[in-house]
N, C-alpha and C. Protein backbone atom coordinates (compact mmCIF):
# COMPACT_ATOMS: atom_id res chain seq x y z
N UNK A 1 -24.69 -20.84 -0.75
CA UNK A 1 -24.77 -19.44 -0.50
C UNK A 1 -23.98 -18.71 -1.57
N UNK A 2 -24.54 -17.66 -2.02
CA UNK A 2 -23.84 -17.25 -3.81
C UNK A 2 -23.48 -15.55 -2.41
N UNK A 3 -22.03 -15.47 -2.94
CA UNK A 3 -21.38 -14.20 -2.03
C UNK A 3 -21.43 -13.40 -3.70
N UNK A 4 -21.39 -11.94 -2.88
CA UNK A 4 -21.39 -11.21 -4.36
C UNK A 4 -20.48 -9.91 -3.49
N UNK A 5 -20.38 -9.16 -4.32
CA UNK A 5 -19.25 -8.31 -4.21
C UNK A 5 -19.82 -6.73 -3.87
N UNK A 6 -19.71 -5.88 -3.02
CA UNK A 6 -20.72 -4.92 -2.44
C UNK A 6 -20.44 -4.10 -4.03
N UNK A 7 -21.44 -2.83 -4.09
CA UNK A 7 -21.29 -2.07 -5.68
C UNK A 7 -20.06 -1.50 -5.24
N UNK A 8 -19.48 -0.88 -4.62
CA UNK A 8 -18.53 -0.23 -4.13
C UNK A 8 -16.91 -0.72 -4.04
N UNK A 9 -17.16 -1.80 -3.86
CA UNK A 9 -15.93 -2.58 -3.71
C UNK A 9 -14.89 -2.10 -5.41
N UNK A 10 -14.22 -1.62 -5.31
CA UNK A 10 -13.43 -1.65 -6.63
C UNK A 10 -12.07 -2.51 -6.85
N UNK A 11 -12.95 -3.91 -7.13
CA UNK A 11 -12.28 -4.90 -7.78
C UNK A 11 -11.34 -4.82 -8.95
N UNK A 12 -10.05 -4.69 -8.87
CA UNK A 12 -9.30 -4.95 -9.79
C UNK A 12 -9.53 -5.88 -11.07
N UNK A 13 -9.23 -5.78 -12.32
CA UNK A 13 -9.58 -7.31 -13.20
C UNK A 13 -8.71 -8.40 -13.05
N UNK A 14 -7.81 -8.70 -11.57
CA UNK A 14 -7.54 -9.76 -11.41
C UNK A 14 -7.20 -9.78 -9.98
N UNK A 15 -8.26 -10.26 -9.47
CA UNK A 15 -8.66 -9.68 -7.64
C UNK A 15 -7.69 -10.56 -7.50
N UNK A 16 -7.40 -9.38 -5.83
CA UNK A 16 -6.22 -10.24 -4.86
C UNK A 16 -7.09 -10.58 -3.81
N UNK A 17 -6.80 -11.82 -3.10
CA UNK A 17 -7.66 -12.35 -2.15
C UNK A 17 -6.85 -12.71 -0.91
N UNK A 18 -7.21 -12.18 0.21
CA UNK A 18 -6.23 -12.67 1.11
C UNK A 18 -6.76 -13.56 2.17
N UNK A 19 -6.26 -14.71 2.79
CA UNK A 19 -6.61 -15.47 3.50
C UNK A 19 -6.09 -15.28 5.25
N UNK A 20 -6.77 -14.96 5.81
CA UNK A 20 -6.13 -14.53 6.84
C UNK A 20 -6.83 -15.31 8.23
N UNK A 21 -5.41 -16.11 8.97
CA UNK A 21 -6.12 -16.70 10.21
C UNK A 21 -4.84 -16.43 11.45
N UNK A 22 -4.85 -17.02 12.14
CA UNK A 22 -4.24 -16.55 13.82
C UNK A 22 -2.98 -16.90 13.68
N UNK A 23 -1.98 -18.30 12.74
CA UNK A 23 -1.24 -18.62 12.85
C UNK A 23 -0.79 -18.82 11.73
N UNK A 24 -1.11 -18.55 10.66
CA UNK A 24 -0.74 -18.94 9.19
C UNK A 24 -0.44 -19.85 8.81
N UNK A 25 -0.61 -21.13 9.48
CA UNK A 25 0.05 -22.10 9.31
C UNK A 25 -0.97 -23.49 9.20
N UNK A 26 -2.01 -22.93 9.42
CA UNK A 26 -3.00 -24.11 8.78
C UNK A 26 -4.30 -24.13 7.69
N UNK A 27 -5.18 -23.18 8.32
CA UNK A 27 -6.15 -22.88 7.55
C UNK A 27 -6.13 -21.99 6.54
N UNK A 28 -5.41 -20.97 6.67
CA UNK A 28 -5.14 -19.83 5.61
C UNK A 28 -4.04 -20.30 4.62
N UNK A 29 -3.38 -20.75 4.79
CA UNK A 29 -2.10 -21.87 4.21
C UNK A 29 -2.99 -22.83 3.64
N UNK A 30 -3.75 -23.51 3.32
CA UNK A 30 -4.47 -24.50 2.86
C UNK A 30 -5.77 -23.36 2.25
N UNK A 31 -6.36 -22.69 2.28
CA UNK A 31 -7.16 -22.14 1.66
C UNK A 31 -6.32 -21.49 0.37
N UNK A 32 -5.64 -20.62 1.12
CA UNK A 32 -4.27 -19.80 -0.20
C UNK A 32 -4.15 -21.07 -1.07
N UNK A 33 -3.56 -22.18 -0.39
CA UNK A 33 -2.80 -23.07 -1.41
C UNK A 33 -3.83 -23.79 -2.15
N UNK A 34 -5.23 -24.03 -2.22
CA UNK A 34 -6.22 -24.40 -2.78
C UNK A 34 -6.84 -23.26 -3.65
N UNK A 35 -6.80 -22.23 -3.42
CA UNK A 35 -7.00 -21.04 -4.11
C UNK A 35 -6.24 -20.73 -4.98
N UNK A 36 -5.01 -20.58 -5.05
CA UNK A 36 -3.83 -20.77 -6.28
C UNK A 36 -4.18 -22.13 -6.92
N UNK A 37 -4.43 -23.15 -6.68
CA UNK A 37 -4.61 -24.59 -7.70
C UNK A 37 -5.62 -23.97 -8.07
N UNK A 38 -6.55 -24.13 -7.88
CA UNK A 38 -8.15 -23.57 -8.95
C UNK A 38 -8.48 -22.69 -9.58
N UNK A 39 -7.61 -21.62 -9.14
CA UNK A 39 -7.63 -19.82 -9.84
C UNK A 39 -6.59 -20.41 -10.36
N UNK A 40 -5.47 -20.48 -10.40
CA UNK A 40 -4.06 -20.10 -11.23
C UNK A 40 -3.97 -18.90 -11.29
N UNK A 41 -3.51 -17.98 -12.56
CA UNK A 41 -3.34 -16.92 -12.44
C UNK A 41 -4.69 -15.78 -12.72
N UNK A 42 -5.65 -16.42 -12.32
CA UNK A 42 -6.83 -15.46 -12.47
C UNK A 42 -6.71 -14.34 -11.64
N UNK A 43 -6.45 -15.43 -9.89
CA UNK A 43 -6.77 -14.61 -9.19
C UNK A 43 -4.82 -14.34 -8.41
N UNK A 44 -5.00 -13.12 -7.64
CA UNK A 44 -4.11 -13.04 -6.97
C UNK A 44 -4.33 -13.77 -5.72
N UNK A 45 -3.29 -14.69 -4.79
CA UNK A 45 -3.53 -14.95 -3.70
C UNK A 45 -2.51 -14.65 -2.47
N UNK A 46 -2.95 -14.11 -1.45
CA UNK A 46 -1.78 -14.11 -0.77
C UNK A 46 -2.49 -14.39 1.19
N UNK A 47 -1.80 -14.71 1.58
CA UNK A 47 -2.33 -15.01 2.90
C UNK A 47 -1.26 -14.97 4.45
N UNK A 48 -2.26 -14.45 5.59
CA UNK A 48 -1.63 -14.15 6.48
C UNK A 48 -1.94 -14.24 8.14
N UNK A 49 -1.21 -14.36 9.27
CA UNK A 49 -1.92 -14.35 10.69
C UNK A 49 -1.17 -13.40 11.09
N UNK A 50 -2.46 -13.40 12.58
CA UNK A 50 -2.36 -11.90 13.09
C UNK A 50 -1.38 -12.28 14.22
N UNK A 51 -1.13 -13.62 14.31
CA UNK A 51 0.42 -14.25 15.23
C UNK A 51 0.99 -15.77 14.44
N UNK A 52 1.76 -15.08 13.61
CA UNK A 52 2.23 -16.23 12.90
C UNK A 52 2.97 -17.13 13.48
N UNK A 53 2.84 -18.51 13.24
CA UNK A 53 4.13 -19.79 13.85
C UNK A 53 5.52 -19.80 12.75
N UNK A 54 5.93 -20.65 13.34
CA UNK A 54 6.98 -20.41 12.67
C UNK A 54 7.43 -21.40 11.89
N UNK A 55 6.35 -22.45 11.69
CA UNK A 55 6.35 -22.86 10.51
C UNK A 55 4.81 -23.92 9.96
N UNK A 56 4.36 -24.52 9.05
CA UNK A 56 3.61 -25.29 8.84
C UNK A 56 2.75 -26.04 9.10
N UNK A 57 1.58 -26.32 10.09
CA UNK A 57 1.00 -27.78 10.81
C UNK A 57 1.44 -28.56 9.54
N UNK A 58 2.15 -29.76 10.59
CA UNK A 58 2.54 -30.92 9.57
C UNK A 58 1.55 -30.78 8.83
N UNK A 59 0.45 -31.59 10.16
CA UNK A 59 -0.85 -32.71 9.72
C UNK A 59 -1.24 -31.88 8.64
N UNK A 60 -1.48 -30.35 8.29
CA UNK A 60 -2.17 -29.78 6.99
C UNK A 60 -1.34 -29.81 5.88
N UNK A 61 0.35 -29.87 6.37
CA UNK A 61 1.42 -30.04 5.49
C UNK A 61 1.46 -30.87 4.34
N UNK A 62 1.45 -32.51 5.17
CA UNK A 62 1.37 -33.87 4.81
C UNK A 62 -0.02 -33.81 3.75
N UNK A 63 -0.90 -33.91 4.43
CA UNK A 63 -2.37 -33.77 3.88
C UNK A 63 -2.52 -32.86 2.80
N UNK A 64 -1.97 -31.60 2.14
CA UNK A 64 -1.99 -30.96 0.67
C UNK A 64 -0.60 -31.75 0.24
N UNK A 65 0.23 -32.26 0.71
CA UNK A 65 1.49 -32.57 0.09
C UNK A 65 1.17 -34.06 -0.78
N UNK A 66 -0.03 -34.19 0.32
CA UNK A 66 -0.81 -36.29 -0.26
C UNK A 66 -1.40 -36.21 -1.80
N UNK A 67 -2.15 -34.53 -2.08
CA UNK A 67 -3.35 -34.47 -3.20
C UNK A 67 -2.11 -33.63 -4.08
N UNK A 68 -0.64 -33.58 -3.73
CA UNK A 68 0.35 -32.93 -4.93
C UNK A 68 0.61 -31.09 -4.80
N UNK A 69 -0.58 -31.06 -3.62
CA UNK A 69 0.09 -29.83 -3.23
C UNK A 69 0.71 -29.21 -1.93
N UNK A 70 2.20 -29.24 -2.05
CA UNK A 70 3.16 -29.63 -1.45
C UNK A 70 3.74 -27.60 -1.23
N UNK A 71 3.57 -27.42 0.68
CA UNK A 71 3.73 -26.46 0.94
C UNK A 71 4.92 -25.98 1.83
N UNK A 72 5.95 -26.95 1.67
CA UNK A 72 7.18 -26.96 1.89
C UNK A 72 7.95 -25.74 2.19
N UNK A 73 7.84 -24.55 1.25
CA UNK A 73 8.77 -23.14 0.95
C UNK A 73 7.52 -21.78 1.76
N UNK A 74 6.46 -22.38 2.53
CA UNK A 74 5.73 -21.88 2.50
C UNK A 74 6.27 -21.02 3.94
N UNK A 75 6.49 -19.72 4.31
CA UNK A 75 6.74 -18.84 5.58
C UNK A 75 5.88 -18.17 6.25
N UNK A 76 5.06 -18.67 7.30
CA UNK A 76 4.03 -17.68 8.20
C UNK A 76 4.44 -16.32 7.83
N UNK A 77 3.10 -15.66 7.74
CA UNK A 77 3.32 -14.20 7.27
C UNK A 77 2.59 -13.30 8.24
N UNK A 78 3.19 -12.28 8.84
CA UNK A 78 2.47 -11.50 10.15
C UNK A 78 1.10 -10.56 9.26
N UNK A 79 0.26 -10.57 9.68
CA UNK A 79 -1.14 -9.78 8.71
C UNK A 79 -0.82 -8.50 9.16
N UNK A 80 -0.84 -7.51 8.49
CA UNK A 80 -0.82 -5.62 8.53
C UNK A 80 -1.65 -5.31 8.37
N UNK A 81 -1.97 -4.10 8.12
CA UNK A 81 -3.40 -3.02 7.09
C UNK A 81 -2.56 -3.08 6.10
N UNK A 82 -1.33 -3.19 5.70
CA UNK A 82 -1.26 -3.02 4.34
C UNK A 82 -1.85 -4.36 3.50
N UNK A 83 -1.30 -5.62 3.63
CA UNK A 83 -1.98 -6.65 3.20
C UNK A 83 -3.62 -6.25 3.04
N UNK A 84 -4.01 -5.96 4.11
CA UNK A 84 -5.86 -6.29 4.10
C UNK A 84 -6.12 -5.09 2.86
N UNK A 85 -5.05 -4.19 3.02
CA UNK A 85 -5.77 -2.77 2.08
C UNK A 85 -5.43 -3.03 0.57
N UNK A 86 -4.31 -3.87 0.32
CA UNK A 86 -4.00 -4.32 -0.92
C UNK A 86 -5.13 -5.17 -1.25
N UNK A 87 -5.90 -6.08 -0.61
CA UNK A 87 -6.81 -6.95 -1.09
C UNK A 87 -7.85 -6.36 -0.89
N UNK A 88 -8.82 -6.91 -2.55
CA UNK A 88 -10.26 -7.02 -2.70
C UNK A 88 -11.02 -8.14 -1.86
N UNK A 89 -10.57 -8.89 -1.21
CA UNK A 89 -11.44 -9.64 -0.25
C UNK A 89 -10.48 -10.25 0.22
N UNK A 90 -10.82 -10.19 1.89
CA UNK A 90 -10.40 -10.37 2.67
C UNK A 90 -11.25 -11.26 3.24
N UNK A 91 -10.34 -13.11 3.53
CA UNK A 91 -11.48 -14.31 4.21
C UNK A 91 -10.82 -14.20 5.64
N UNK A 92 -11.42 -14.01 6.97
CA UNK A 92 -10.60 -14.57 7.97
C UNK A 92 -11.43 -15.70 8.23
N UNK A 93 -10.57 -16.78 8.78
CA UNK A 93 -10.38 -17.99 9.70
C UNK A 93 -10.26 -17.97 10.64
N UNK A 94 -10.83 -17.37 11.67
CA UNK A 94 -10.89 -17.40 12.79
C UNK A 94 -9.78 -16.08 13.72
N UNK A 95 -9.60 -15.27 13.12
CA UNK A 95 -8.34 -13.80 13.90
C UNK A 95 -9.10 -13.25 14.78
N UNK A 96 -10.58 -13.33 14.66
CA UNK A 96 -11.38 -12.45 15.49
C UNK A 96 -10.86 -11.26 14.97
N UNK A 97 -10.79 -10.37 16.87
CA UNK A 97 -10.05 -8.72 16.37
C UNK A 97 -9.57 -8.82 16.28
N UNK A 98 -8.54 -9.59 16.03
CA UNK A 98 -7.03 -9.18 15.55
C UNK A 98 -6.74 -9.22 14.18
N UNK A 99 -7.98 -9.29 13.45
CA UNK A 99 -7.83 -8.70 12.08
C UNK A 99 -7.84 -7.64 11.86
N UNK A 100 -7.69 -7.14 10.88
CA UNK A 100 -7.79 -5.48 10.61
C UNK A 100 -8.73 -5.10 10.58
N UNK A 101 -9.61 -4.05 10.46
CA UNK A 101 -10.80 -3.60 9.50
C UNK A 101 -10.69 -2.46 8.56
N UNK A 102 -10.39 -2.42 7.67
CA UNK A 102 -10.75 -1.48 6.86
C UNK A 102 -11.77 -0.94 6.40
N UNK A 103 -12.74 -0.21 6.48
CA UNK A 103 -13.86 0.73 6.25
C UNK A 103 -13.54 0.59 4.60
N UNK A 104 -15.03 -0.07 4.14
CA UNK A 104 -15.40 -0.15 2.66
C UNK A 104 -14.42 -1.54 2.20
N UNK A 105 -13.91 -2.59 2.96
CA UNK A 105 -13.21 -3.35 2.29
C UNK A 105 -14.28 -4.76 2.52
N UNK A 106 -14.20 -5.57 1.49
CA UNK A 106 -15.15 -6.47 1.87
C UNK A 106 -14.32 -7.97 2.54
N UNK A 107 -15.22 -8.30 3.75
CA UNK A 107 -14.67 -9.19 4.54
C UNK A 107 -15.40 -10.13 4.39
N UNK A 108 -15.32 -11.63 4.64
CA UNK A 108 -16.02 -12.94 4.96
C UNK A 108 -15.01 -13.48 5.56
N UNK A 109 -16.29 -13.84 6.67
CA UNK A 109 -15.68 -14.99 8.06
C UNK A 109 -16.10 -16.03 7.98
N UNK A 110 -15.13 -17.34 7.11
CA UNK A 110 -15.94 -18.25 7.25
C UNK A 110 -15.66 -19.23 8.46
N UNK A 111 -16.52 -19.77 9.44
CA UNK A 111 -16.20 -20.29 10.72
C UNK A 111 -15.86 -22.20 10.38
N UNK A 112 -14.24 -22.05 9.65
CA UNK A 112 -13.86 -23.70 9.63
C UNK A 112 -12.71 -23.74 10.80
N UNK A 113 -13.44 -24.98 11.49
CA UNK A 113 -12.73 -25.71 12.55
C UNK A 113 -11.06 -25.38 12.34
N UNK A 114 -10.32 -25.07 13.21
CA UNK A 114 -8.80 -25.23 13.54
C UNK A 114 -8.27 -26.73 13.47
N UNK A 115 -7.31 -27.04 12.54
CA UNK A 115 -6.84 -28.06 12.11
C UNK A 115 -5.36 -27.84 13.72
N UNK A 116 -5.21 -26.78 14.35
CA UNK A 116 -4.33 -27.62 15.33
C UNK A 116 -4.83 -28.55 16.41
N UNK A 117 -3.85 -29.48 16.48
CA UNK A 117 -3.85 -30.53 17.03
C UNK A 117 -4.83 -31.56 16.68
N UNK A 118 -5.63 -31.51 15.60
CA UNK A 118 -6.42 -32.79 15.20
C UNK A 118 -5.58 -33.90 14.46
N UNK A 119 -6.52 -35.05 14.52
CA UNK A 119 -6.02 -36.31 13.28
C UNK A 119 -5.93 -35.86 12.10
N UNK A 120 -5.36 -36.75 11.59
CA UNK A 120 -5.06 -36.43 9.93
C UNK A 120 -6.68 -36.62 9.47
N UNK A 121 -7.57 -37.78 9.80
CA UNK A 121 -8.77 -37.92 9.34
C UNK A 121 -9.57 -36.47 9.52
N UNK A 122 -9.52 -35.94 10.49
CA UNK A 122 -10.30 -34.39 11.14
C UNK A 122 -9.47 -33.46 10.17
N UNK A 123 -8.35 -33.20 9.85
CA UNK A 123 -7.16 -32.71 8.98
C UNK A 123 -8.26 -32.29 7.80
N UNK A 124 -8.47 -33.82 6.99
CA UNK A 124 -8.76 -33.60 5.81
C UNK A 124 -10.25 -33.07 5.35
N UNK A 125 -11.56 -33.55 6.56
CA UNK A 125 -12.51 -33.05 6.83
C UNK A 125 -12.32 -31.64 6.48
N UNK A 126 -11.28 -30.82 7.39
CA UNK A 126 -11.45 -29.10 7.59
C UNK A 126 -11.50 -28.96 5.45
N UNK A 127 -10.44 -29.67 5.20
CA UNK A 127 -9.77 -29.31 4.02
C UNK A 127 -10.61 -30.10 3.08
N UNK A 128 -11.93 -30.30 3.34
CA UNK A 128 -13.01 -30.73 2.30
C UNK A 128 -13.93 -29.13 2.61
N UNK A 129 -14.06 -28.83 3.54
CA UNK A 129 -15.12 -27.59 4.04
C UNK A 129 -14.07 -26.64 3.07
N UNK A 130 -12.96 -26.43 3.53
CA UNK A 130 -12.20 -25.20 2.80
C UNK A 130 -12.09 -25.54 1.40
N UNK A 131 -11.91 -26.86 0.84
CA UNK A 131 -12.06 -27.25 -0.41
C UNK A 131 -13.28 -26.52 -1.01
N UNK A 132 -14.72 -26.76 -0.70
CA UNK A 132 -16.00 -26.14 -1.15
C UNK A 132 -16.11 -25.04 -1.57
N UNK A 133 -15.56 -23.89 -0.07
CA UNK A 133 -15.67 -22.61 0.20
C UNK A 133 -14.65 -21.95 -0.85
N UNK A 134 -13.35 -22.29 -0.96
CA UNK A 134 -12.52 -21.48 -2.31
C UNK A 134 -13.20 -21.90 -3.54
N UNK A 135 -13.06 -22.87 -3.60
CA UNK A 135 -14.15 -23.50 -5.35
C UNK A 135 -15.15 -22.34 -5.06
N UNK A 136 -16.32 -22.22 -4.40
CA UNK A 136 -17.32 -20.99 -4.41
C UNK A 136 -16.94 -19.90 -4.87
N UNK A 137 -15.82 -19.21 -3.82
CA UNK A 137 -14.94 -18.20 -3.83
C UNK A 137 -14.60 -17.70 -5.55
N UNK A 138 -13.59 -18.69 -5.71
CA UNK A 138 -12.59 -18.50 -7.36
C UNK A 138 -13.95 -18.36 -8.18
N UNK A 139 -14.78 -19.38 -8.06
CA UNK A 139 -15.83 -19.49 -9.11
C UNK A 139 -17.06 -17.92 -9.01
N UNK A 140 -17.40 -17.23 -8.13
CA UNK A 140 -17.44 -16.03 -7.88
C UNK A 140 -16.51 -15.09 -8.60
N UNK A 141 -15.45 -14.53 -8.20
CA UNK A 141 -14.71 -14.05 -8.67
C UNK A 141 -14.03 -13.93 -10.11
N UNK A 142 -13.70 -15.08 -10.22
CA UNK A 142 -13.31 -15.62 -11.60
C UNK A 142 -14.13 -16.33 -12.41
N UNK A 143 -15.45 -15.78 -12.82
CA UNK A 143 -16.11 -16.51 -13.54
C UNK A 143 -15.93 -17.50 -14.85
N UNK A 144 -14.64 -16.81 -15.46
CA UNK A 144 -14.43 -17.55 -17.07
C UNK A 144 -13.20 -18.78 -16.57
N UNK A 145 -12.73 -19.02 -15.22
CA UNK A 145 -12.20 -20.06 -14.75
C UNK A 145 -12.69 -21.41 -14.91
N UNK A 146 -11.65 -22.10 -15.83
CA UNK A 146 -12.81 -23.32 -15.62
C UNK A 146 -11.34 -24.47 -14.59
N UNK A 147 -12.30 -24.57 -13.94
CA UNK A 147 -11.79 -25.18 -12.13
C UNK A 147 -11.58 -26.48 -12.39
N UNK A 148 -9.95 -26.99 -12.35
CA UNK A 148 -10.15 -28.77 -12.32
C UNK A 148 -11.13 -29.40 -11.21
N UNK A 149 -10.97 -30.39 -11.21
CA UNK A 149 -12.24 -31.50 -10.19
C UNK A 149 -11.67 -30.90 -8.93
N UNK A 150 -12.35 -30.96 -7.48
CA UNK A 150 -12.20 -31.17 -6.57
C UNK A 150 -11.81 -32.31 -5.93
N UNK A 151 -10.69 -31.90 -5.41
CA UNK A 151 -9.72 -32.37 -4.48
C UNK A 151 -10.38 -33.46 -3.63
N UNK A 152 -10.72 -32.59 -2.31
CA UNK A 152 -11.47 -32.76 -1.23
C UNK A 152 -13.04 -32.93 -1.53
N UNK A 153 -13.80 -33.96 -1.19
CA UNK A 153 -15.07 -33.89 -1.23
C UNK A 153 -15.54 -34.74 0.25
């Protein structure tokens, strides 16, 4: 599926992308942190939930910490309108309403499984789907990016 950017949207020349899910601590935390490895500094990344924990799912912890990316310093971040209004695209992971909406901001919901309480094997599954979906993403956005190999397959 090729996502494109509405005419309206006024994309900065080095879009901020925000990842936003319920707890910040698994899926948006692993998308962000896969999104910074493949963009680098193309893109901006920043990510957030609309009820943050208060700290990390191991199992997603361990599992980016296995492929070298290690999310240790990483702090659940509560999601605002200011975050969503600072970003050119906004992904939620599952917030439902408790995301924001901003009128004219462009959103995608992509529907990947909740890594709480699964196996590490189910763990790394989510984080092959979210692997795909940012590679799409950066490669959209950042076209002159050239993307090391994928991680997750």
């Amino acid at each position: 599926m090729r996502l494109s950017l509405p005419e309206e949207t006024n994309v900065t020349e080095r879009a901020t992308v925000l990842f936003a899910c319920v707890h910040n601590s698994g899926r948006s935390v692993a998308a962000a942190t896969l999104a910074r490895h493949y963009a680098g500094d193309a893109l901006h990344v920043r990510d957030a939930g609309s009820d943050p924990s208060s700290d990390v799912n191991a199992t997603v912890a361990k599992a980016l910490a296995d492929v070298g990316l290690p999310v240790t310093d990483h702090t659940p971040t509560r999601l605002n309108h200011n975050l969503v209004n600072e970003a050119d695209v906004v992904v939620t992971l599952g917030c439902n309403e408790a995301c924001p909406a901003v009128p004219g901001k462009r959103i995608i919901d992509w529907p990947v499984a909740d890594p709480k309480g699964q196996d590490e094997r189910r763990v790394r599954q989510i984080l092959a789907d979210l692997d795909a979906r940012v590679r799409e993403l950066v490669t959209e956005l950042a076209p002159d990016t050239q993307l090391p190999s994928a991680i997750y397959r």
